[in-house]
C-alpha atoms as a PDB file:
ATOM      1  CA  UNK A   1       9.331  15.776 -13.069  1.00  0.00           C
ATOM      2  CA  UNK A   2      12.040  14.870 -15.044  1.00  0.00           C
ATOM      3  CA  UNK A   3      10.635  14.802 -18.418  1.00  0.00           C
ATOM      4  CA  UNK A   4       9.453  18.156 -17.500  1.00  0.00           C
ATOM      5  CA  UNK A   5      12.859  19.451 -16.354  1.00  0.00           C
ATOM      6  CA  UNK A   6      14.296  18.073 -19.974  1.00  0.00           C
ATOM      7  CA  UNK A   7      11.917  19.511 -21.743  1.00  0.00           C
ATOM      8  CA  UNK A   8      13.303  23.029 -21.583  1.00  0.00           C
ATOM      9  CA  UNK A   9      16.528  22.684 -19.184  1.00  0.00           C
ATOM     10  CA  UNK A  10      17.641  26.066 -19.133  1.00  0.00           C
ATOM     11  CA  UNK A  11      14.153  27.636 -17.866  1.00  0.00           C
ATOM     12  CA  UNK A  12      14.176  25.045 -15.143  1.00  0.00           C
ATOM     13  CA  UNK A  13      17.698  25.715 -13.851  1.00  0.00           C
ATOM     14  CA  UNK A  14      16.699  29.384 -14.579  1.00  0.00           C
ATOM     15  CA  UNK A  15      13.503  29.268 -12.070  1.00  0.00           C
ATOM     16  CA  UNK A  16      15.551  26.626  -9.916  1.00  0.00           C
ATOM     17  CA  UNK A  17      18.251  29.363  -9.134  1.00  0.00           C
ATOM     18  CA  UNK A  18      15.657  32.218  -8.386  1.00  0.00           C
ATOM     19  CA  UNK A  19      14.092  30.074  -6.206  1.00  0.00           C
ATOM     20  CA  UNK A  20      17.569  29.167  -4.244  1.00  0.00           C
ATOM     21  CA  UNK A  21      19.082  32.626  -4.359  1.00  0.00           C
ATOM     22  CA  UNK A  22      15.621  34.314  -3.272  1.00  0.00           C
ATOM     23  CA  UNK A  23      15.419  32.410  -0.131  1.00  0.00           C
ATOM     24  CA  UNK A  24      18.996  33.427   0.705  1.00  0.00           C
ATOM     25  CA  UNK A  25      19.237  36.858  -0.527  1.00  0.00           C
ATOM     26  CA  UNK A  26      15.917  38.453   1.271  1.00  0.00           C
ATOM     27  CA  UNK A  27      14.299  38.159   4.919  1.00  0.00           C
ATOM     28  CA  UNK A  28      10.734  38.584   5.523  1.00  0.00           C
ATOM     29  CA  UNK A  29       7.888  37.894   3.619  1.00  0.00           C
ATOM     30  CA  UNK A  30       9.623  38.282   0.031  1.00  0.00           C
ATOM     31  CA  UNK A  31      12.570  35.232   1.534  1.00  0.00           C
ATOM     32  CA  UNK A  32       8.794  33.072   2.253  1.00  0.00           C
ATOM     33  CA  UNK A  33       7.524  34.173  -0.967  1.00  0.00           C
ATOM     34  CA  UNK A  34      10.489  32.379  -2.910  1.00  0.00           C
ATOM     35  CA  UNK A  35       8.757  29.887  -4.537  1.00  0.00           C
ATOM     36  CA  UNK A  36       6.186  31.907  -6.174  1.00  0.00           C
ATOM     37  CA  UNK A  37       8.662  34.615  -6.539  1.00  0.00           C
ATOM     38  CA  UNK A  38      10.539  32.240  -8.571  1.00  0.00           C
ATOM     39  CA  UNK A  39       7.842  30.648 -10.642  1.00  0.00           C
ATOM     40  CA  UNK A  40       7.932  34.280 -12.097  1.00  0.00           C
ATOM     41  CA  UNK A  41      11.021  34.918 -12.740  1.00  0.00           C
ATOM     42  CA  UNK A  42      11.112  31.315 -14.665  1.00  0.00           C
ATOM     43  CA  UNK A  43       7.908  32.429 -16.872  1.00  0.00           C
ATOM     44  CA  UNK A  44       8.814  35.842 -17.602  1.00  0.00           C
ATOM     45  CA  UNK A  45      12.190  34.013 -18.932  1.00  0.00           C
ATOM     46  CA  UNK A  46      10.354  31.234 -20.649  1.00  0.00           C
ATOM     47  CA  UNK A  47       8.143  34.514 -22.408  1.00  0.00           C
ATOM     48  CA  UNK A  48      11.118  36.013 -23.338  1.00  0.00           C
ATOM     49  CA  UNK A  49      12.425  32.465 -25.049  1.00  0.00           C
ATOM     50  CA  UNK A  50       9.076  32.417 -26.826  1.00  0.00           C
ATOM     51  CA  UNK A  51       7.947  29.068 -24.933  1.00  0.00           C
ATOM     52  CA  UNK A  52       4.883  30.275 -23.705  1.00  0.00           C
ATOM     53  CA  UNK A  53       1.749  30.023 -25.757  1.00  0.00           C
ATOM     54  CA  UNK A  54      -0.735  32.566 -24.958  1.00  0.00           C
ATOM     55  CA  UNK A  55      -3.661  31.913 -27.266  1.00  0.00           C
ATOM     56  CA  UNK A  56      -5.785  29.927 -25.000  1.00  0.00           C
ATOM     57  CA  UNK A  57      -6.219  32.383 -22.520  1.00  0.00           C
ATOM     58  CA  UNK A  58      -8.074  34.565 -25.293  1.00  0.00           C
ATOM     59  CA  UNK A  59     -10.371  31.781 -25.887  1.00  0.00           C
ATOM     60  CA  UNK A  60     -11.495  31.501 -22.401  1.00  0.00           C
ATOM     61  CA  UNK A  61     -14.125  32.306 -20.438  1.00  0.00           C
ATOM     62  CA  UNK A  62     -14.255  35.164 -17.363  1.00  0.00           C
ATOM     63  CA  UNK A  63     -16.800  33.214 -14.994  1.00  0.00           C
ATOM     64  CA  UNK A  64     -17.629  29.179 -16.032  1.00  0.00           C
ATOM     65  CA  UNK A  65     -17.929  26.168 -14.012  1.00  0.00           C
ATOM     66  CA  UNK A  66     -16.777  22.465 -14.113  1.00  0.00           C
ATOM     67  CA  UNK A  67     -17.906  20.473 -16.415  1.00  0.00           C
ATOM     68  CA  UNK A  68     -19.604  17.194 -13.823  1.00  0.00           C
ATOM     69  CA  UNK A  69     -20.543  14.142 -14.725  1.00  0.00           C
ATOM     70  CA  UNK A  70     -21.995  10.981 -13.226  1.00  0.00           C
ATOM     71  CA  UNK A  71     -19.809   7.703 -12.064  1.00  0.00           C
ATOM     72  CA  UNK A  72     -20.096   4.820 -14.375  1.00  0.00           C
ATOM     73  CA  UNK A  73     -20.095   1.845 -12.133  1.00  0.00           C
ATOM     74  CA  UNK A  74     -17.720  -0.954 -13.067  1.00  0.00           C
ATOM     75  CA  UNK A  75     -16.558  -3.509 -10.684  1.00  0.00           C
ATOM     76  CA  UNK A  76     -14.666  -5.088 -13.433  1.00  0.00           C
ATOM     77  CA  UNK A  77     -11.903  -2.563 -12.625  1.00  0.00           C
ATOM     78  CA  UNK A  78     -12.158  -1.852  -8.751  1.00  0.00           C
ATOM     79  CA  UNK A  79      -9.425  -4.293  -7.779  1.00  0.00           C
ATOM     80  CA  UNK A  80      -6.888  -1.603 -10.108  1.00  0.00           C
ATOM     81  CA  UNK A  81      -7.662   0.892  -7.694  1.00  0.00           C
ATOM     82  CA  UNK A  82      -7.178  -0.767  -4.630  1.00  0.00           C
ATOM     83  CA  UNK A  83      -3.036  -0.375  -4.830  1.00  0.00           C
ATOM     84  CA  UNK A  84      -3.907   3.714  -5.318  1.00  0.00           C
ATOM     85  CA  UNK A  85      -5.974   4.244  -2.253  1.00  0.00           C
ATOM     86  CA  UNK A  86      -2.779   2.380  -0.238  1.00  0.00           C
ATOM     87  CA  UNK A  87      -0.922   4.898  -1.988  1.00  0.00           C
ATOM     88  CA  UNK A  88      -3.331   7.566  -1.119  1.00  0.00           C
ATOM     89  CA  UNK A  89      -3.123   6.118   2.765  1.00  0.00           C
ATOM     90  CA  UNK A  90       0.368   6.161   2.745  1.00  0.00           C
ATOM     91  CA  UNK A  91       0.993   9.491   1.137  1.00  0.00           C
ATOM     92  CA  UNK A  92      -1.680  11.224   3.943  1.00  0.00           C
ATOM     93  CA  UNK A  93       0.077   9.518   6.815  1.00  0.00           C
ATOM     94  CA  UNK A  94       3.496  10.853   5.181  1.00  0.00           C
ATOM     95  CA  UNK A  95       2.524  13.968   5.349  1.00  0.00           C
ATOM     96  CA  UNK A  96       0.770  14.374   8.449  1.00  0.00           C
ATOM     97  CA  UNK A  97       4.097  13.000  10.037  1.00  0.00           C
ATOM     98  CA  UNK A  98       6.411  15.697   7.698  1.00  0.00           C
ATOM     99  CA  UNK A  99       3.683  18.357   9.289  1.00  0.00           C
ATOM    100  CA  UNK A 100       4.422  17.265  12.897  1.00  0.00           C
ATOM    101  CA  UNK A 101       8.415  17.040  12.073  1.00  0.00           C
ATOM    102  CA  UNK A 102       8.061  20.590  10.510  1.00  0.00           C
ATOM    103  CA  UNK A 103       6.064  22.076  13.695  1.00  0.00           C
ATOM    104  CA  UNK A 104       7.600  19.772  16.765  1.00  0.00           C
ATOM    105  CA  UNK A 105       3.555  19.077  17.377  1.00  0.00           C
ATOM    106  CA  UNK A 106       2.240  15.391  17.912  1.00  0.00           C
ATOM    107  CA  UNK A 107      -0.445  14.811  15.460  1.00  0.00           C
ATOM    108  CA  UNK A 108      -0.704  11.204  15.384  1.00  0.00           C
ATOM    109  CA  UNK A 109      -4.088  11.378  17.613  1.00  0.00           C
ATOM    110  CA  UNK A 110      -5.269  13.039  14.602  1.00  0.00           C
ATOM    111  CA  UNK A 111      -4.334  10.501  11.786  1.00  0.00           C
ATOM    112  CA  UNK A 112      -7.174   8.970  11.489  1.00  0.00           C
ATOM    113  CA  UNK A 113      -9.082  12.273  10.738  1.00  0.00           C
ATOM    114  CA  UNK A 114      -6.999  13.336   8.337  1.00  0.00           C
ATOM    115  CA  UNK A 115      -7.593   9.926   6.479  1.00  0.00           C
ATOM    116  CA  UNK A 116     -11.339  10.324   6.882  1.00  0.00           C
ATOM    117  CA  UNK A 117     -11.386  13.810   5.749  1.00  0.00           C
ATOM    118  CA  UNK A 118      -9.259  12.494   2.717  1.00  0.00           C
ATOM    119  CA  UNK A 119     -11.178   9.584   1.814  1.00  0.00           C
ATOM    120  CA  UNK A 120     -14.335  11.418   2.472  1.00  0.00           C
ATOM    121  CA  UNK A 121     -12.726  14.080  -0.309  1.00  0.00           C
ATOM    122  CA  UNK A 122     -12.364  11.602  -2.779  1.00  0.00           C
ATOM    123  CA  UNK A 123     -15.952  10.182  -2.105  1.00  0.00           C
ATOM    124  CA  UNK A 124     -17.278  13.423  -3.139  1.00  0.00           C
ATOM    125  CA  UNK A 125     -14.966  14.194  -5.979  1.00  0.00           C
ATOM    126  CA  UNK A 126     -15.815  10.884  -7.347  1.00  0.00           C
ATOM    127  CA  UNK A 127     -19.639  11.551  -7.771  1.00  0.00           C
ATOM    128  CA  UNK A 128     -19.174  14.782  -9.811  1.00  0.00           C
ATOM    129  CA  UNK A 129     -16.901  12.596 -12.118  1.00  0.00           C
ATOM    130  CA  UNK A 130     -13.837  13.792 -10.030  1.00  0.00           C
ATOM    131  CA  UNK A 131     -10.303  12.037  -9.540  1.00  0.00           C
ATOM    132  CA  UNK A 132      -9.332  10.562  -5.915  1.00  0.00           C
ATOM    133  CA  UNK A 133      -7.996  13.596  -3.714  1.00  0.00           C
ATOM    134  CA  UNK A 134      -4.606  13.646  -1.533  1.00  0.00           C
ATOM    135  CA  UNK A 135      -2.647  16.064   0.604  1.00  0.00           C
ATOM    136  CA  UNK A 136      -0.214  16.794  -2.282  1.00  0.00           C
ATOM    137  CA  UNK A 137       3.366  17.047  -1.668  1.00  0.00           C
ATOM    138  CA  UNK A 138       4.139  19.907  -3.034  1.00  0.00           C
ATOM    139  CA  UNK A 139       1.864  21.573  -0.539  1.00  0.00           C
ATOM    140  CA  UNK A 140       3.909  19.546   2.064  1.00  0.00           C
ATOM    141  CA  UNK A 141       6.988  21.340   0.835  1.00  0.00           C
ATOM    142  CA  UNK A 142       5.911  24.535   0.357  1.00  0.00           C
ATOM    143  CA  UNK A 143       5.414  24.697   4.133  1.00  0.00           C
ATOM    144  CA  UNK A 144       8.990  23.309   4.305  1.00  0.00           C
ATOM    145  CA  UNK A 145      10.256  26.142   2.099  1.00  0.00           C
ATOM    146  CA  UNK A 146       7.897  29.026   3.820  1.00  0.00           C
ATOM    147  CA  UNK A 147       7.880  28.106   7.474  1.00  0.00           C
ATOM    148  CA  UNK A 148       4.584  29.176   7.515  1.00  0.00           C
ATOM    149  CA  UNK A 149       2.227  26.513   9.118  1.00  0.00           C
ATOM    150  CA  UNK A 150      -0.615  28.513   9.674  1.00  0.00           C
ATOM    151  CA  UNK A 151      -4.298  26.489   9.209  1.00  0.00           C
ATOM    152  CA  UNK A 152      -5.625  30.041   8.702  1.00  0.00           C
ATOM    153  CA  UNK A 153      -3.191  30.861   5.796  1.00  0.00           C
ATOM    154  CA  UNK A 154      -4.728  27.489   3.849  1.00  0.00           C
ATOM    155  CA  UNK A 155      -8.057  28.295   4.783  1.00  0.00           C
ATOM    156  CA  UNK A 156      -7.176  31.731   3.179  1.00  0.00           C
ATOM    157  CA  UNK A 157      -5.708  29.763  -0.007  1.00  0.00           C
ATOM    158  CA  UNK A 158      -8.229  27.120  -0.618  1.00  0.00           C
ATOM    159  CA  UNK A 159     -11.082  29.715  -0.429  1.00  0.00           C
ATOM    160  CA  UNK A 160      -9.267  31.478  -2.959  1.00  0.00           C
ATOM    161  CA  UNK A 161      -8.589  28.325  -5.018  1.00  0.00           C
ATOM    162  CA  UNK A 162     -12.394  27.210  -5.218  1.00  0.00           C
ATOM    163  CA  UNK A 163     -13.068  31.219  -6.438  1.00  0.00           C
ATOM    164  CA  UNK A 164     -10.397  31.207  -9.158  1.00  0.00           C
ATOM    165  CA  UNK A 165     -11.926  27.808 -10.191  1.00  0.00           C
ATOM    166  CA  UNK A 166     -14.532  29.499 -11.081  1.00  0.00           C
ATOM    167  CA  UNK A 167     -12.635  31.174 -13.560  1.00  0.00           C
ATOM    168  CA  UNK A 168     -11.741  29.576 -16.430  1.00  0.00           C
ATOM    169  CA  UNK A 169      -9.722  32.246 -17.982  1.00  0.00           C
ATOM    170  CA  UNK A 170      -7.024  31.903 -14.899  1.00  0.00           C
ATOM    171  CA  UNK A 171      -7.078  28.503 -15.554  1.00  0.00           C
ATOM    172  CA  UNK A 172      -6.295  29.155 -18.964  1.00  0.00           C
ATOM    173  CA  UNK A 173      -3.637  31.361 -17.163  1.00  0.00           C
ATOM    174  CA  UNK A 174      -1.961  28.517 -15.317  1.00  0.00           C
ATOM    175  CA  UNK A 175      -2.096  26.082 -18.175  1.00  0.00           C
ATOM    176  CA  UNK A 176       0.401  27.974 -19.459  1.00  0.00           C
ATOM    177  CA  UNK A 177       2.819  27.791 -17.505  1.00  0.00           C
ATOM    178  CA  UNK A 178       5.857  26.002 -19.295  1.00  0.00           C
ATOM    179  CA  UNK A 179       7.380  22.726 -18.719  1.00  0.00           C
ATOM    180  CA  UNK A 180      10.326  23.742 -18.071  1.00  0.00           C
ATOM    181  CA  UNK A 181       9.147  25.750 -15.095  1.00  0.00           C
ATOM    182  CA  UNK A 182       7.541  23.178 -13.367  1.00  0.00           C
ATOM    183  CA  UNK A 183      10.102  20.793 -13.981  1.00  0.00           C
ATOM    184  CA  UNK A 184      12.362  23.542 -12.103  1.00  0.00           C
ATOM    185  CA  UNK A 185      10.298  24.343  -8.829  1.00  0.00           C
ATOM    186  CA  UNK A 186       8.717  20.542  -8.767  1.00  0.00           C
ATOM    187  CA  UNK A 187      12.784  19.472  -8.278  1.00  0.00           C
ATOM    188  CA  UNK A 188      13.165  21.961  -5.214  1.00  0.00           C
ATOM    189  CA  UNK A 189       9.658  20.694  -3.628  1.00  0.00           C
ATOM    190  CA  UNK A 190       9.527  16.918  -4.188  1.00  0.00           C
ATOM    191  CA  UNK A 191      13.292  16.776  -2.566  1.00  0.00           C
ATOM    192  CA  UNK A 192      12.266  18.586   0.477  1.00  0.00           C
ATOM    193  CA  UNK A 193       9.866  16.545   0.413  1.00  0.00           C
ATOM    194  CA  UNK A 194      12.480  13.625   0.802  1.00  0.00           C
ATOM    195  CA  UNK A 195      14.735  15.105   2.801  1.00  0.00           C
ATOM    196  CA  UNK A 196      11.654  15.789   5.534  1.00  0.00           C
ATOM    197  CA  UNK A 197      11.672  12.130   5.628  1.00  0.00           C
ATOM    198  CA  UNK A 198      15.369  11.610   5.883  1.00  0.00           C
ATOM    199  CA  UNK A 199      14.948  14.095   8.845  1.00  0.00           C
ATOM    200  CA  UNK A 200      12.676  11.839  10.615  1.00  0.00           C
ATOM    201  CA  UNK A 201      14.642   8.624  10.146  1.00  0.00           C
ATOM    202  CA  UNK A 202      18.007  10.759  11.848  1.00  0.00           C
ATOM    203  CA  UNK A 203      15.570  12.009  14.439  1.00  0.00           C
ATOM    204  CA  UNK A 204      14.227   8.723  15.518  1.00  0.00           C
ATOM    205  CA  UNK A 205      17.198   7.431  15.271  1.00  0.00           C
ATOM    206  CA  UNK A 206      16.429   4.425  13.285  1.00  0.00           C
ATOM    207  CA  UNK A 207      19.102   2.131  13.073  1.00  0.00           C
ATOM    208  CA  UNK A 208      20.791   1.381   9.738  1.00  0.00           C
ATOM    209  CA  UNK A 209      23.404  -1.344  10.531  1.00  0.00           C
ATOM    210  CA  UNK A 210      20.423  -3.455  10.759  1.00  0.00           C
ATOM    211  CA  UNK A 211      19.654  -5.425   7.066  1.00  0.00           C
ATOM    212  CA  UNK A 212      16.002  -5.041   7.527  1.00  0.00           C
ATOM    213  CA  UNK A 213      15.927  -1.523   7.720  1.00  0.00           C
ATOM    214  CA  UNK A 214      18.638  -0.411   5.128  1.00  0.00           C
ATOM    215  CA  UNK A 215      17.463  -2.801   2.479  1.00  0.00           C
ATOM    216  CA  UNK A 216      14.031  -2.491   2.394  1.00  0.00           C
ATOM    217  CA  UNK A 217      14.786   1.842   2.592  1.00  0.00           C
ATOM    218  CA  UNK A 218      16.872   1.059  -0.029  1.00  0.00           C
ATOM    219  CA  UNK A 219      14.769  -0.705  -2.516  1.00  0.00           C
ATOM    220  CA  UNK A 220      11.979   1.762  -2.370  1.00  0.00           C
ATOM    221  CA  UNK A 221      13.868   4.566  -2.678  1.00  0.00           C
ATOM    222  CA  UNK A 222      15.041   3.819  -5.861  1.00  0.00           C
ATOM    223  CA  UNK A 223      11.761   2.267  -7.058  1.00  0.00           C
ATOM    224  CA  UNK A 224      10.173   5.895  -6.277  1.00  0.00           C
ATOM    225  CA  UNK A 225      13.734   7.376  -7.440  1.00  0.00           C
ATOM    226  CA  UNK A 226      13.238   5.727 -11.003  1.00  0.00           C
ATOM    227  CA  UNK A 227      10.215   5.766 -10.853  1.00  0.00           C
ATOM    228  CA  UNK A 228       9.164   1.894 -11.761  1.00  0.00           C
ATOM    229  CA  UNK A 229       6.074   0.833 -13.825  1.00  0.00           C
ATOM    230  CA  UNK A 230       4.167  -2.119 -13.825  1.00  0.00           C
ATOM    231  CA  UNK A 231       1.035  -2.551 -15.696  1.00  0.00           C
ATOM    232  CA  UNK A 232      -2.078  -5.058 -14.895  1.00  0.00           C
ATOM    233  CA  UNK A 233      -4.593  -5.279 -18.187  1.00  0.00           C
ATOM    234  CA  UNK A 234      -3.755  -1.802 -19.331  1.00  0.00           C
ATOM    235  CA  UNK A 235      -3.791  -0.263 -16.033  1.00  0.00           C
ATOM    236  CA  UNK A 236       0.089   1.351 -15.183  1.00  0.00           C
ATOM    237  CA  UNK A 237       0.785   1.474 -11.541  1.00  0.00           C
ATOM    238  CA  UNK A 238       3.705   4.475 -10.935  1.00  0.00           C
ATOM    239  CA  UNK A 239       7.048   4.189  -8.746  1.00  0.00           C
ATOM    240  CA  UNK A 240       4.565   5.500  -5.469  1.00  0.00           C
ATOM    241  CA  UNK A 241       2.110   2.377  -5.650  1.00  0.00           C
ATOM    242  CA  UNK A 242       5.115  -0.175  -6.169  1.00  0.00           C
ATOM    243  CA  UNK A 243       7.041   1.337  -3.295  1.00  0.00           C
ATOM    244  CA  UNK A 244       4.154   1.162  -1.009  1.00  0.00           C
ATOM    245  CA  UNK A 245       3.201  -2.160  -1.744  1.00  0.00           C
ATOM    246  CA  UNK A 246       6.831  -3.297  -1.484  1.00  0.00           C
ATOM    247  CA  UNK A 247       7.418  -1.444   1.918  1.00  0.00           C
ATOM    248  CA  UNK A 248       4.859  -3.309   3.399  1.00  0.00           C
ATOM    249  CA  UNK A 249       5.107  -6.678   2.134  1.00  0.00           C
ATOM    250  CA  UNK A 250       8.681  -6.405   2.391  1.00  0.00           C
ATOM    251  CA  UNK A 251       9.114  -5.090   5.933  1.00  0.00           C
ATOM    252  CA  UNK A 252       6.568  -6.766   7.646  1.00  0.00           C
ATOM    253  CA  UNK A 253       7.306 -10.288   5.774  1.00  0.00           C
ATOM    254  CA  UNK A 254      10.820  -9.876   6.567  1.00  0.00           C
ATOM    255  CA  UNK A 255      10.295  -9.372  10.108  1.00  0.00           C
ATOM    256  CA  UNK A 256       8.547 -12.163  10.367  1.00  0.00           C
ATOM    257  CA  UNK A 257      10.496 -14.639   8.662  1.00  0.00           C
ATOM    258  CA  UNK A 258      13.326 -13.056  10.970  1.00  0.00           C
ATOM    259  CA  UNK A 259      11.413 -13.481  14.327  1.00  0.00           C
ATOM    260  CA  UNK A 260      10.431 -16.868  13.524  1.00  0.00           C
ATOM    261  CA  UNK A 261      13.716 -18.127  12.830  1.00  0.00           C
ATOM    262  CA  UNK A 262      15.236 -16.479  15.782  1.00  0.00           C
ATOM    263  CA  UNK A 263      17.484 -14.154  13.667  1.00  0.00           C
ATOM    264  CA  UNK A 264      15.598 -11.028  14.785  1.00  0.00           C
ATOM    265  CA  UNK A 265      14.910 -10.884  18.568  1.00  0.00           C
ATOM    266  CA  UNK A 266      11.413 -10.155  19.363  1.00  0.00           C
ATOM    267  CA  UNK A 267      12.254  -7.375  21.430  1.00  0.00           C
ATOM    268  CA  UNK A 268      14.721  -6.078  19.632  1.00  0.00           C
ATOM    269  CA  UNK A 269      14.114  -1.920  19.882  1.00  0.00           C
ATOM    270  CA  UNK A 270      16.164  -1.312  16.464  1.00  0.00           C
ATOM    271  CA  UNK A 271      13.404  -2.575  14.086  1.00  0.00           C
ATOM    272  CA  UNK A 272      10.480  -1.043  13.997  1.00  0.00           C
END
């Protein structure tokens, strides 16, 4: 996000701004629409700066389809993948929670079928040569920008998706979008996206002046913040797979070191 943000800094403050002062300055459907509304306004400024490069789209086709392939077993490297499908776990029971915030609806009798519908995703992806699927985030905060929770409205929008993918030439389209752009809109979404889970802490009123709970918030936060590497044989693991490995081997081994030495009562209602 960053590096796309720095990459051209005055077309992401540029769409960043139309995105902030659209939401404030209209009601209605044009105040929901901000986000898009703003990706324009950032592009037709990046055109006018000359940072968009159009020839692809020329080049494409009207009607194509996805170029599939079949998975090359190697067990060699199935252990990497086993820290990004906690990640993928983690990010789907995120969300579903930031959905339930959002709408004041209990959906935690549906967890585990959002986790099989995502894993079953990912299953399929993988044998047309696919990568693993998720919820996305920025879908997540999109709703939390547009107040518009409707399963009909992403029925509506991921019939339209598969049709345009279809298209080549509109992918072409997309591709094009600048850096800077995305580095603009991507800053809006991915904080909401934080904030939603802020909003849950306050709400459930989890208790800070306990150590347990402020430091291990606090060292994942800024692992995800900046973003920390660490790579196993070649294979990089991002700030999201470190935090959610840490989270849980922190919390949980801290808890239990603190139970078992009688530092943390076992009932105690302020640790979760």
């Amino acid at each position: 996000m960053w590096n796309n943000f720095k990459a051209a800094p005055d077309t992401a403050l540029v769409t960043l701004l139309a995105v902030l002062l659209i939401a404030v300055l209209f009601k209605g459907l044009v105040g929901r629409l901000n986000i898009l509304l703003g990706v324009v306004v950032g592009y037709l400024y990046a055109c006018a700066r000359g940072q968009v490069d159009f020839s692809a789209i020329g080049k494409a086709a009207w009607v194509g389809l996805p170029h599939f392939h079949t998975p090359q077993v190697d067990f060699s490297i199935l252990p990497m993948f086993i820290p990004v499908v906690l990640v993928l776990v983690a990010e789907n029971v995120g969300h579903v929670k930031s959905v339930a915030q959002m709408t004041g609806r209990d959906y935690d009798g549906q967890m585990g079928t959002a986790l099989f519908a995502d894993g079953l995703g990912t299953a399929i992806a993988g044998f047309g040569g696919g990568s693993g699927t998720t919820t996305y985030g920025e879908n997540i905060g999109v709703m939390a920008a547009t107040k518009v929770y409707s399963t009909a409205a992403y029925w509506c929008a991921a019939g339209f998706a598969f049709l345009l993918s279809l298209c080549p030439k509109f992918g072409a389209i997309i591709n094009t979008i600048p850096a800077g752009v995305l580095g603009g809109v991507t800053t809006l979404l991915y904080g909401m996206i934080g904030m939603i889970g802020v909003r849950i802490w306050a709400e459930n009123k989890v208790n800070f002046d306990k150590p347990i709970n402020v430091m291990t918030a606090a060292i994942v936060m800024i692992i995800g913040i900046a973003d920390f590497t660490f790579a196993i044989q070649g294979v990089s693991f991002n700030g999201i797979a470190i935090g959610t490995i840490v989270v849980l081997v922190a919390y949980h081994g801290l808890k239990a070191i603190g139970k078992a030495t009688g530092t943390i009562a076992k009932d105690d209602p302020d640790v979760l």
